[in-house]
C-alpha atoms as a PDB file:
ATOM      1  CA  UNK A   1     194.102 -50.526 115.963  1.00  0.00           C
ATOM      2  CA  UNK A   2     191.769 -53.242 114.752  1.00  0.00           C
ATOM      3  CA  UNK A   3     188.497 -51.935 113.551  1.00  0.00           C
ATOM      4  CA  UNK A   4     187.148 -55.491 113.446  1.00  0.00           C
ATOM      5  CA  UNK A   5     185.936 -55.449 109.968  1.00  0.00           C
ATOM      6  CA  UNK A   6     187.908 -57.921 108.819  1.00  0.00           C
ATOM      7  CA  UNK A   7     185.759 -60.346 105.953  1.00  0.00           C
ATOM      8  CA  UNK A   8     182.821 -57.721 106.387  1.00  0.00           C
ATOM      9  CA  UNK A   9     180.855 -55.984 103.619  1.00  0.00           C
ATOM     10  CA  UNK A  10     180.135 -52.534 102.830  1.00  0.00           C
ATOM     11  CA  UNK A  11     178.445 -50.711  99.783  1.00  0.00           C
ATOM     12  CA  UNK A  12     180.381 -47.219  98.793  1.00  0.00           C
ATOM     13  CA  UNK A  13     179.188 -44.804  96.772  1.00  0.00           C
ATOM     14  CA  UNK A  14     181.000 -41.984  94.101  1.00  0.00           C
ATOM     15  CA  UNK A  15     183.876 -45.452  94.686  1.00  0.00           C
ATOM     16  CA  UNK A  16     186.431 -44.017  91.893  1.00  0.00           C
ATOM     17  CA  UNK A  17     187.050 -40.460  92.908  1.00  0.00           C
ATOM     18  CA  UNK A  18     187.150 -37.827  95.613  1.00  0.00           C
ATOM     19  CA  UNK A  19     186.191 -39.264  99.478  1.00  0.00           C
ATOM     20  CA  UNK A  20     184.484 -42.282  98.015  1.00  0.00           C
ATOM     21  CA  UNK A  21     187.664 -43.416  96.552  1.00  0.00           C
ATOM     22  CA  UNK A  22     189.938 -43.066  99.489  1.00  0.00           C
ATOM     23  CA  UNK A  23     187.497 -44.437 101.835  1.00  0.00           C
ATOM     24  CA  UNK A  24     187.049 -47.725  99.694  1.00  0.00           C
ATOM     25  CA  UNK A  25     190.612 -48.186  99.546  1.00  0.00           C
ATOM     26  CA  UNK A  26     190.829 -47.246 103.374  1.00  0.00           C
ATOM     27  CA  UNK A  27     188.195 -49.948 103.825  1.00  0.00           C
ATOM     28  CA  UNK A  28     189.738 -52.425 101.643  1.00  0.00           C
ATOM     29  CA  UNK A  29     193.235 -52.042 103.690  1.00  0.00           C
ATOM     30  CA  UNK A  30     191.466 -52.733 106.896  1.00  0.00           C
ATOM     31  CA  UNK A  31     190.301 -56.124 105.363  1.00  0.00           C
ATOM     32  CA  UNK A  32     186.972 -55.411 104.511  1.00  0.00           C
ATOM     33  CA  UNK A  33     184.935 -56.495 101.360  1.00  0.00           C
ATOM     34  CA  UNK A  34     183.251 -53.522  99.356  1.00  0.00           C
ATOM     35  CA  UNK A  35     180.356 -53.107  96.239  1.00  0.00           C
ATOM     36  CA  UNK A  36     182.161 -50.285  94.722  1.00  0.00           C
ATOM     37  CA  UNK A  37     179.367 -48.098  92.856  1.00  0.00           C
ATOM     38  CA  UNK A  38     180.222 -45.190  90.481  1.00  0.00           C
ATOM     39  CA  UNK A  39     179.260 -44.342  86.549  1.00  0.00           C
ATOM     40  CA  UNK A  40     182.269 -44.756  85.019  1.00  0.00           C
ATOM     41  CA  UNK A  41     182.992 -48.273  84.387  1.00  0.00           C
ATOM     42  CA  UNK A  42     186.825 -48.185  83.325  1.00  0.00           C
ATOM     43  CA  UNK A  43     187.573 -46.781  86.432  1.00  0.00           C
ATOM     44  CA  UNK A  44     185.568 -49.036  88.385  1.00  0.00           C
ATOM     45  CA  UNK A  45     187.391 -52.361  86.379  1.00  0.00           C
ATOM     46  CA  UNK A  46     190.662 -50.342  87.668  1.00  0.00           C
ATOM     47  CA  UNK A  47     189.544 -50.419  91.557  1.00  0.00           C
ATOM     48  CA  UNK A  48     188.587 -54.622  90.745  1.00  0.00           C
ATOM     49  CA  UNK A  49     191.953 -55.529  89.300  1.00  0.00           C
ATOM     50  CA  UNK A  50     193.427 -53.669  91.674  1.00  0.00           C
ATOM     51  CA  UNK A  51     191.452 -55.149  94.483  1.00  0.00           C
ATOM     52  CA  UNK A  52     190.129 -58.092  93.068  1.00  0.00           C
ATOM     53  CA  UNK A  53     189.176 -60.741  95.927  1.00  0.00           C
ATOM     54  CA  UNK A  54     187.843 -57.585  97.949  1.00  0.00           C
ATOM     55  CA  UNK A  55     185.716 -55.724  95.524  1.00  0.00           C
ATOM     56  CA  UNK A  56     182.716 -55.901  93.555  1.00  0.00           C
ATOM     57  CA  UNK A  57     181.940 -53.354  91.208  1.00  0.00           C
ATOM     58  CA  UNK A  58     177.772 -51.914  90.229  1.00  0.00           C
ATOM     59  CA  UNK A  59     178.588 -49.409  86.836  1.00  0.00           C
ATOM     60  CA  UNK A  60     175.539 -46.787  87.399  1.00  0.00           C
ATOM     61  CA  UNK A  61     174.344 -43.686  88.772  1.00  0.00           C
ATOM     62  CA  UNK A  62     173.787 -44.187  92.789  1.00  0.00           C
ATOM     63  CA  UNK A  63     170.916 -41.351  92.355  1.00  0.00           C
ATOM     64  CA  UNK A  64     168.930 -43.754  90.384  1.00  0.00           C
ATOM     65  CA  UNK A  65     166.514 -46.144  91.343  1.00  0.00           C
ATOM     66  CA  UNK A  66     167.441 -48.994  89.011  1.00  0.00           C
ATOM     67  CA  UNK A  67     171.098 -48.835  90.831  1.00  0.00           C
ATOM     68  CA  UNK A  68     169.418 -48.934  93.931  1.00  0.00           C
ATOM     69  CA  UNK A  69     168.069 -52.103  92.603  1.00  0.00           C
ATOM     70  CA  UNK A  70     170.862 -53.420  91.570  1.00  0.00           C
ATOM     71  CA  UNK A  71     172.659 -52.506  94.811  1.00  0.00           C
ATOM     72  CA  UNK A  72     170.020 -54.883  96.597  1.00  0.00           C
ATOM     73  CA  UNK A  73     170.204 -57.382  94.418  1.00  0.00           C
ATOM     74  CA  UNK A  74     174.144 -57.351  94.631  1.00  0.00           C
ATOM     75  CA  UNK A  75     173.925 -57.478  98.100  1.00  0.00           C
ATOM     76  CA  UNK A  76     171.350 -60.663  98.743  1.00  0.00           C
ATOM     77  CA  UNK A  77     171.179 -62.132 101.475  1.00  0.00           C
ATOM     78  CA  UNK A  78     174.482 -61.420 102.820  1.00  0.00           C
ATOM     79  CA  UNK A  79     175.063 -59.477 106.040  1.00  0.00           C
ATOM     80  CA  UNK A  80     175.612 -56.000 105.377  1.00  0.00           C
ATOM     81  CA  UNK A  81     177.878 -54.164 107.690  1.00  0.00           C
ATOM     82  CA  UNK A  82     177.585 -50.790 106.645  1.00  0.00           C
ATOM     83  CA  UNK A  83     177.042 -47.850 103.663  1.00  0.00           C
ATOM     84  CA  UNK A  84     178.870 -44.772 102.696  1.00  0.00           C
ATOM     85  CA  UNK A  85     176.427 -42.518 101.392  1.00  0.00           C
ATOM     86  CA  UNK A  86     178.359 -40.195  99.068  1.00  0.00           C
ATOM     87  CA  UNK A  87     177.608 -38.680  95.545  1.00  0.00           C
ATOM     88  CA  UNK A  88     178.642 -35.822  93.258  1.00  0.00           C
ATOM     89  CA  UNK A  89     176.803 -32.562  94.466  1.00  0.00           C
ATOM     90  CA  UNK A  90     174.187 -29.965  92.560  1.00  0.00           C
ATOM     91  CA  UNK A  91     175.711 -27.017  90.249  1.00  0.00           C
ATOM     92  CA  UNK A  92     177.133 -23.973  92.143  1.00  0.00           C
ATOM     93  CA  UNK A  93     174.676 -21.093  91.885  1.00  0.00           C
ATOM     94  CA  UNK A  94     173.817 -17.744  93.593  1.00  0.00           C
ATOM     95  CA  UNK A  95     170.248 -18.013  95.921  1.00  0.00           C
ATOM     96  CA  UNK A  96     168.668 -16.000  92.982  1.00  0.00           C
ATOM     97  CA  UNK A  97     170.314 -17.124  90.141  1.00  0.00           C
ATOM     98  CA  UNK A  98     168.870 -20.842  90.688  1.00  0.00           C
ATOM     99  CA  UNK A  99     165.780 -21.912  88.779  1.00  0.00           C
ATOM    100  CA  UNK A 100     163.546 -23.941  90.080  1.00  0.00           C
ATOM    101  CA  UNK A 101     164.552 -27.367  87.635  1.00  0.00           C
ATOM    102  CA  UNK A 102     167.675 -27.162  89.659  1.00  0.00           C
ATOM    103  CA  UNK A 103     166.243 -26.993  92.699  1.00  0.00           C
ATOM    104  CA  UNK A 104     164.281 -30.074  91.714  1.00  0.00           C
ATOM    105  CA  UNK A 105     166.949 -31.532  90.470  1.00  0.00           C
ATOM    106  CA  UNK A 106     168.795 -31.289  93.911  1.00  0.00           C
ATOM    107  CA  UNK A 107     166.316 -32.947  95.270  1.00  0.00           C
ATOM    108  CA  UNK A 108     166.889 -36.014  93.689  1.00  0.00           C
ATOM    109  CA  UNK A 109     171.174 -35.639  93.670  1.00  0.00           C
ATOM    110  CA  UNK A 110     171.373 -34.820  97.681  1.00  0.00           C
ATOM    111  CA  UNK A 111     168.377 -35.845  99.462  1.00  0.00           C
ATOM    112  CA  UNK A 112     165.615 -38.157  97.693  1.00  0.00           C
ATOM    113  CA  UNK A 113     168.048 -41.129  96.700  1.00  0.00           C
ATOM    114  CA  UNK A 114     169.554 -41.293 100.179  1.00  0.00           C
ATOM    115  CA  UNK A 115     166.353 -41.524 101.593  1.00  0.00           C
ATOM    116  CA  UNK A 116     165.071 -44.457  99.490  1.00  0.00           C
ATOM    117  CA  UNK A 117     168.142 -46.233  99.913  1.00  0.00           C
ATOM    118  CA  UNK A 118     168.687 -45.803 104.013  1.00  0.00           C
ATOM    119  CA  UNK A 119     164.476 -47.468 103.837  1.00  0.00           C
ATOM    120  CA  UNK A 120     165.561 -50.095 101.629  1.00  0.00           C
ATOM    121  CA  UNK A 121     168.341 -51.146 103.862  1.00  0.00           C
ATOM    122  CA  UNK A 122     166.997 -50.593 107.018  1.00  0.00           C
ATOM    123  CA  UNK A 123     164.885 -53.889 107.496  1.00  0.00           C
ATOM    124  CA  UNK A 124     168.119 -55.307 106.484  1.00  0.00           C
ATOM    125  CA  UNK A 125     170.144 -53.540 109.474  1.00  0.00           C
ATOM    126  CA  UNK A 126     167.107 -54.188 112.051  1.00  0.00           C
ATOM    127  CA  UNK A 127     166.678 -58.148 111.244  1.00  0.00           C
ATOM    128  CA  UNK A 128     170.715 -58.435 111.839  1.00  0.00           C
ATOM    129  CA  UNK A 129     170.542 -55.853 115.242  1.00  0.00           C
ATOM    130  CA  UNK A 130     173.576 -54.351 113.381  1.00  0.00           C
ATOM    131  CA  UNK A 131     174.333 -51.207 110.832  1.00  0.00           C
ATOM    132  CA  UNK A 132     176.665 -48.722 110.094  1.00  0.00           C
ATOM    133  CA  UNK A 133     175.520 -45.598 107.742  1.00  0.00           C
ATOM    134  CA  UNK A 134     178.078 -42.663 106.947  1.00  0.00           C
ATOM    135  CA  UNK A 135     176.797 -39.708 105.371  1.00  0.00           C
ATOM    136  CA  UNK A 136     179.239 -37.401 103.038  1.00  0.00           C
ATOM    137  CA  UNK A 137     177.867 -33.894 102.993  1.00  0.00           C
ATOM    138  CA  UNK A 138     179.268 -30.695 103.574  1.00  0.00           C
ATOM    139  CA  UNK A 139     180.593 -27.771 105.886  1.00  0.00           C
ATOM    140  CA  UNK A 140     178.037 -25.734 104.697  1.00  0.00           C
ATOM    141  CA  UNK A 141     175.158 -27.775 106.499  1.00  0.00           C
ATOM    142  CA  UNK A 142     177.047 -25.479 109.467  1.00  0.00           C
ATOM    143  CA  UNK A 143     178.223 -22.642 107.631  1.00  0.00           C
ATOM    144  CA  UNK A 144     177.077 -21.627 103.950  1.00  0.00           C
ATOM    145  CA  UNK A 145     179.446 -21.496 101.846  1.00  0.00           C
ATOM    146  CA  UNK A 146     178.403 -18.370  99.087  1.00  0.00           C
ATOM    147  CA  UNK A 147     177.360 -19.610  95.574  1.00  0.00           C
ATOM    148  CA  UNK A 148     176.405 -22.823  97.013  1.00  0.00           C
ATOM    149  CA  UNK A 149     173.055 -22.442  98.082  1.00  0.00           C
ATOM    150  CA  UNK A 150     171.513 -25.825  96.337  1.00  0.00           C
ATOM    151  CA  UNK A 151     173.780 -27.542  98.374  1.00  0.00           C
ATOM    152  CA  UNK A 152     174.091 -25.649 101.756  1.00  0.00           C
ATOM    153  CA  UNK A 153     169.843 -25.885 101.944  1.00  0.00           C
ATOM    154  CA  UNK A 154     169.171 -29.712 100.829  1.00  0.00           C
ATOM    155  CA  UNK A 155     172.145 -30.828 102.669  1.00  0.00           C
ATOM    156  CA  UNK A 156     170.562 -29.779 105.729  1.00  0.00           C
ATOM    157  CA  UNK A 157     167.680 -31.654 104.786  1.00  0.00           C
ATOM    158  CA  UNK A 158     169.893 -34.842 105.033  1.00  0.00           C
ATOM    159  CA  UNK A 159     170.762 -33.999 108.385  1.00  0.00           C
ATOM    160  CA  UNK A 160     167.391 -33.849 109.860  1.00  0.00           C
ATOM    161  CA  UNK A 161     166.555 -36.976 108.249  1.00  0.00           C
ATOM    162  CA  UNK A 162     169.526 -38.264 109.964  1.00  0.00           C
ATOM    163  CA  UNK A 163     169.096 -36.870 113.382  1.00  0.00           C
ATOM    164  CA  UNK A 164     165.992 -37.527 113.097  1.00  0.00           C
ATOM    165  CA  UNK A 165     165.968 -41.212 111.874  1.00  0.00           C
ATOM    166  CA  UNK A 166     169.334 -42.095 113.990  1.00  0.00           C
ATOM    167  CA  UNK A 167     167.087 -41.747 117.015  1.00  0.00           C
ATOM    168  CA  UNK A 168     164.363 -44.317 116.138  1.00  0.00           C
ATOM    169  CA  UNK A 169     166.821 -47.035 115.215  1.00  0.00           C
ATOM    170  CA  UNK A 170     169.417 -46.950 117.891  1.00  0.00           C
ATOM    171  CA  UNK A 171     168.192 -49.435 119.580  1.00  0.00           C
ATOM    172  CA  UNK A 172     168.615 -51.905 117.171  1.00  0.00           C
ATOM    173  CA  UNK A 173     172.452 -51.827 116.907  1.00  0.00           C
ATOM    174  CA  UNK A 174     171.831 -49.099 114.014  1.00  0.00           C
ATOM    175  CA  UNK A 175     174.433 -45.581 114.074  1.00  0.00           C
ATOM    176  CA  UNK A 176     174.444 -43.060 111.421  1.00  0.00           C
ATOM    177  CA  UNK A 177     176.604 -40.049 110.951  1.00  0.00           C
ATOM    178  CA  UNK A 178     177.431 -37.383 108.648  1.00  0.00           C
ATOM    179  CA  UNK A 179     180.805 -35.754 108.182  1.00  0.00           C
ATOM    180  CA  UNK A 180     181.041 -32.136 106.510  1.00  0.00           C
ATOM    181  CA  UNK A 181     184.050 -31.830 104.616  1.00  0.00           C
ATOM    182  CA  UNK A 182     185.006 -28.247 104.288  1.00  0.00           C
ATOM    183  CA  UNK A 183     187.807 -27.430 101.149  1.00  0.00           C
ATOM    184  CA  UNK A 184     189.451 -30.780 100.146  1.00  0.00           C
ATOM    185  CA  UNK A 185     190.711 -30.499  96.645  1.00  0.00           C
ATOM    186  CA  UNK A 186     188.466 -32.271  94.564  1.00  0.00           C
ATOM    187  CA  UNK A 187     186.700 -31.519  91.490  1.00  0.00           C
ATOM    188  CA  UNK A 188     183.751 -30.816  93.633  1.00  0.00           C
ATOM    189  CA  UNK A 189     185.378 -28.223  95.419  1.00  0.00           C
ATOM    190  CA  UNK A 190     186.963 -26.713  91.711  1.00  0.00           C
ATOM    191  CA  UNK A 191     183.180 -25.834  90.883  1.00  0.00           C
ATOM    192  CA  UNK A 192     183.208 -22.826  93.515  1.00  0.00           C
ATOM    193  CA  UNK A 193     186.247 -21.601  91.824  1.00  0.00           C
ATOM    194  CA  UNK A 194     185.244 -21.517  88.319  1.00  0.00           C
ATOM    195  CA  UNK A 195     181.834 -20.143  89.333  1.00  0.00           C
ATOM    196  CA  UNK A 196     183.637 -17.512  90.592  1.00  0.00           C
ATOM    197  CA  UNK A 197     185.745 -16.821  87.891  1.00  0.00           C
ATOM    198  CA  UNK A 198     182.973 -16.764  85.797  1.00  0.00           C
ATOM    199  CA  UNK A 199     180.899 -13.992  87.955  1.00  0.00           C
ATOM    200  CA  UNK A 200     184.386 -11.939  88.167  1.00  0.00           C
ATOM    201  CA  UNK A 201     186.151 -12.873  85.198  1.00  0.00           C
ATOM    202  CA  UNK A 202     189.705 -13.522  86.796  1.00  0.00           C
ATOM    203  CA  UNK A 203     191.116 -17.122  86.083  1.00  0.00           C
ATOM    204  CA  UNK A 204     189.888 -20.166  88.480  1.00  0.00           C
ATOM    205  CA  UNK A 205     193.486 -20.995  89.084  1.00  0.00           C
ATOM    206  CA  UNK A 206     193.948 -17.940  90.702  1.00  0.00           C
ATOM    207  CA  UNK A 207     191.326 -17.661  92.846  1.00  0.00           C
ATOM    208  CA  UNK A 208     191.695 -20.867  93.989  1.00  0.00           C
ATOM    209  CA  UNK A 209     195.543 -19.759  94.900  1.00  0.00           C
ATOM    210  CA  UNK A 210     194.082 -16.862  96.661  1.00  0.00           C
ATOM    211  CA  UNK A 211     191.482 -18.968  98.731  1.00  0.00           C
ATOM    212  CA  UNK A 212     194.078 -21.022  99.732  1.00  0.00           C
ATOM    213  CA  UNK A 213     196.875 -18.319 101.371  1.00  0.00           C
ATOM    214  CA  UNK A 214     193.393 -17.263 103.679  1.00  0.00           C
ATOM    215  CA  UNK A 215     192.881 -20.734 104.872  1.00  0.00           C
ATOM    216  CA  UNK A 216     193.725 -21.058 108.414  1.00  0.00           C
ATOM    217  CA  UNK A 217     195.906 -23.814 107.653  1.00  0.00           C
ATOM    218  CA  UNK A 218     197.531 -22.609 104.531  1.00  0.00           C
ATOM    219  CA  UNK A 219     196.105 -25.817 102.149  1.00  0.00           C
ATOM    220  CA  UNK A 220     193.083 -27.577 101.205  1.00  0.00           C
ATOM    221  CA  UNK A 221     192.839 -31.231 102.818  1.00  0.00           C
ATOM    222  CA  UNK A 222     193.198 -34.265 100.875  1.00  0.00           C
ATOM    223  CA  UNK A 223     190.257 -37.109 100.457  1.00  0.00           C
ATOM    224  CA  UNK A 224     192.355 -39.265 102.603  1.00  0.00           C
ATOM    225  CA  UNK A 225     192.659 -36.840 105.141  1.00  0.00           C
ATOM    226  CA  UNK A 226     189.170 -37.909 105.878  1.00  0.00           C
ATOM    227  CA  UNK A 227     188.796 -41.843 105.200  1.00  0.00           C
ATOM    228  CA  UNK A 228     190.363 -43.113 109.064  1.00  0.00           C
ATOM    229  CA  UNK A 229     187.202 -41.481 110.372  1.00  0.00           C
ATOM    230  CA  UNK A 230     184.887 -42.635 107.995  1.00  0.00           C
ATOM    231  CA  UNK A 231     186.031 -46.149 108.124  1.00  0.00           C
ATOM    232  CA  UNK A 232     186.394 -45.772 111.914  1.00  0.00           C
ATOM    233  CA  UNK A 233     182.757 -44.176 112.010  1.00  0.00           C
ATOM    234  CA  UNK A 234     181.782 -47.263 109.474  1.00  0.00           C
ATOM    235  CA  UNK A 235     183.114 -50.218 112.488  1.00  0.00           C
ATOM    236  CA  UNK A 236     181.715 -51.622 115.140  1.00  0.00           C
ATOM    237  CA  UNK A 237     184.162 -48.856 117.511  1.00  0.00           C
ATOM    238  CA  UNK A 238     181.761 -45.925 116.725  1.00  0.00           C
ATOM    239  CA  UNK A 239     178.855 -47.962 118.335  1.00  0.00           C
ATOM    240  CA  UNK A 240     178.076 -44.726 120.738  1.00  0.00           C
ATOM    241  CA  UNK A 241     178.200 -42.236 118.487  1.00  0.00           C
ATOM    242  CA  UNK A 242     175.284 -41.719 116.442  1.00  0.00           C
ATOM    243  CA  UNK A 243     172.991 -38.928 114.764  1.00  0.00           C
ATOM    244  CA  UNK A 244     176.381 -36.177 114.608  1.00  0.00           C
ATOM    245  CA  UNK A 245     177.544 -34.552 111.995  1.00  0.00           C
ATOM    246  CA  UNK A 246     181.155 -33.818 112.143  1.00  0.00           C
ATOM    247  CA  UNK A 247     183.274 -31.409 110.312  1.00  0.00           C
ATOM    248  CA  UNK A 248     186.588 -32.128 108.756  1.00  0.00           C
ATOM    249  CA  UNK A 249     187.840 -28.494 107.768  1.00  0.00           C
ATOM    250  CA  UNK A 250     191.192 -27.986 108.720  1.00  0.00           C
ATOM    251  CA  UNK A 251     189.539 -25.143 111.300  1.00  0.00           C
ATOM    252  CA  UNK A 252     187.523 -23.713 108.584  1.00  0.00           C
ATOM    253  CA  UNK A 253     184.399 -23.146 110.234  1.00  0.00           C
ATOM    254  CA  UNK A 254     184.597 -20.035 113.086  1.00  0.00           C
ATOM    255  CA  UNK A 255     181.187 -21.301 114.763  1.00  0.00           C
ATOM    256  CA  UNK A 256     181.686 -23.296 117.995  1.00  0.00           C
ATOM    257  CA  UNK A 257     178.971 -26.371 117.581  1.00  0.00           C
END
């Protein structure tokens, strides 16, 4: 199937690890140019060599302002095809056992940085009639996931800034979409583990064994598992779906919608 993004560009976010690195190289197989962004810069001159007429590389934290800058900057006054908005998530905590400087704090990891960086694009998207933004969140923005409640509330701030923002731009050419991953095995996913081996005191390693004999499938997914959507959601084929957040879970989630 060509996705007819041959030549085009798109920024990605967390680009060295987890979803962010599988859907960069997804993109980059498809033909498509990326600004790779993530903090660690060996890793990032890794994805360049390996890539090198396809990728450019931004060393910095994507929850920062002066990368946002920089992101801009990189991208001039080239057309812009799309974004993946993905980042590292907040610590896992109990609803009580969260103090209020993390709450703040995932604020600024989850929701405010995605915001400023969808406006900063936007007359960008508009002026060309064209955009594609892709949202990495969560399961839990349909079905909390325990010990995650920083995450499973501001998520769900994200996606009624992007319901609610999809609406007003569609017109213009503009889609946006979130996908909820549910257990993929990433490090992200290895932080509800050891929080609960530290609230029960039994090793990580086998509670994550345990977790995964009650999955309905029997295994986590893998990061891939979920870039052909993304980069599918990310071409011009996705141009009537807009303002949905889909789940990839592996049947995870019991609720119907």
């Amino acid at each position: 199937m060509d996705l007819q993004i041959d030549n085009q560009l798109f920024i990605v976010g967390g680009a060295t690890g987890g979803f962010g690195a599988a859907i960069a190289e997804k993109l980059v197989l498809e033909g498509a140019n990326v600004i790779a962004v993530a903090r660690t810069a060996a890793k990032l001159s890794a994805l360049k060599k390996k890539y090198k007429d396809q990728v450019e590389t931004i060393t910095g934290d994507i929850t920062k302002p002066k990368t946002l800058d920089e992101i801009l900057m990189k991208i001039g006054d080239r057309h812009l095809a799309g974004a993946l908005m993905n980042a590292g998530g907040p610590p896992a905590n109990p609803a009580m056992a969260a103090t209020l400087e993390e709450w703040d704090g995932a604020y600024k990891s989850v929701l405010r940085w995605k915001v400023d960086l969808t406006k900063r694009l936007m007359p960008k998207f508009i002026e060309q009639g064209y955009g594609r933004l892709v949202f990495i969140e969560s399961v839990s923005v349909k079905q909390p996931i325990p010990n995650l409640v920083l995450s499973n509330s501001i998520r769900m701030a994200v996606v009624g800034f992007v319901k609610t923002l999809s609406a007003e731009v569609v017109q213009h050419g503009i889609t946006m979409n979130i996908l909820g991953p549910g257990y993929h095995d990433t490090s992200a996913v290895d932080r509800i583990f050891n929080k609960r081996a530290e609230q029960t005191g039994k090793p990580a390693a086998a509670i994550k064994s345990e977790f995964i004999n009650n999955l309905k499938s029997g295994q986590m997914g893998n990061p891939s598992d979920m870039g052909a959507l993304a980069v599918w959601l990310l071409s011009p084929s996705s141009r009537y779906i807009t303002g949905q957040t889909i789940v990839v879970d592996g049947g995870f989630m019991n609720g119907v919608y």
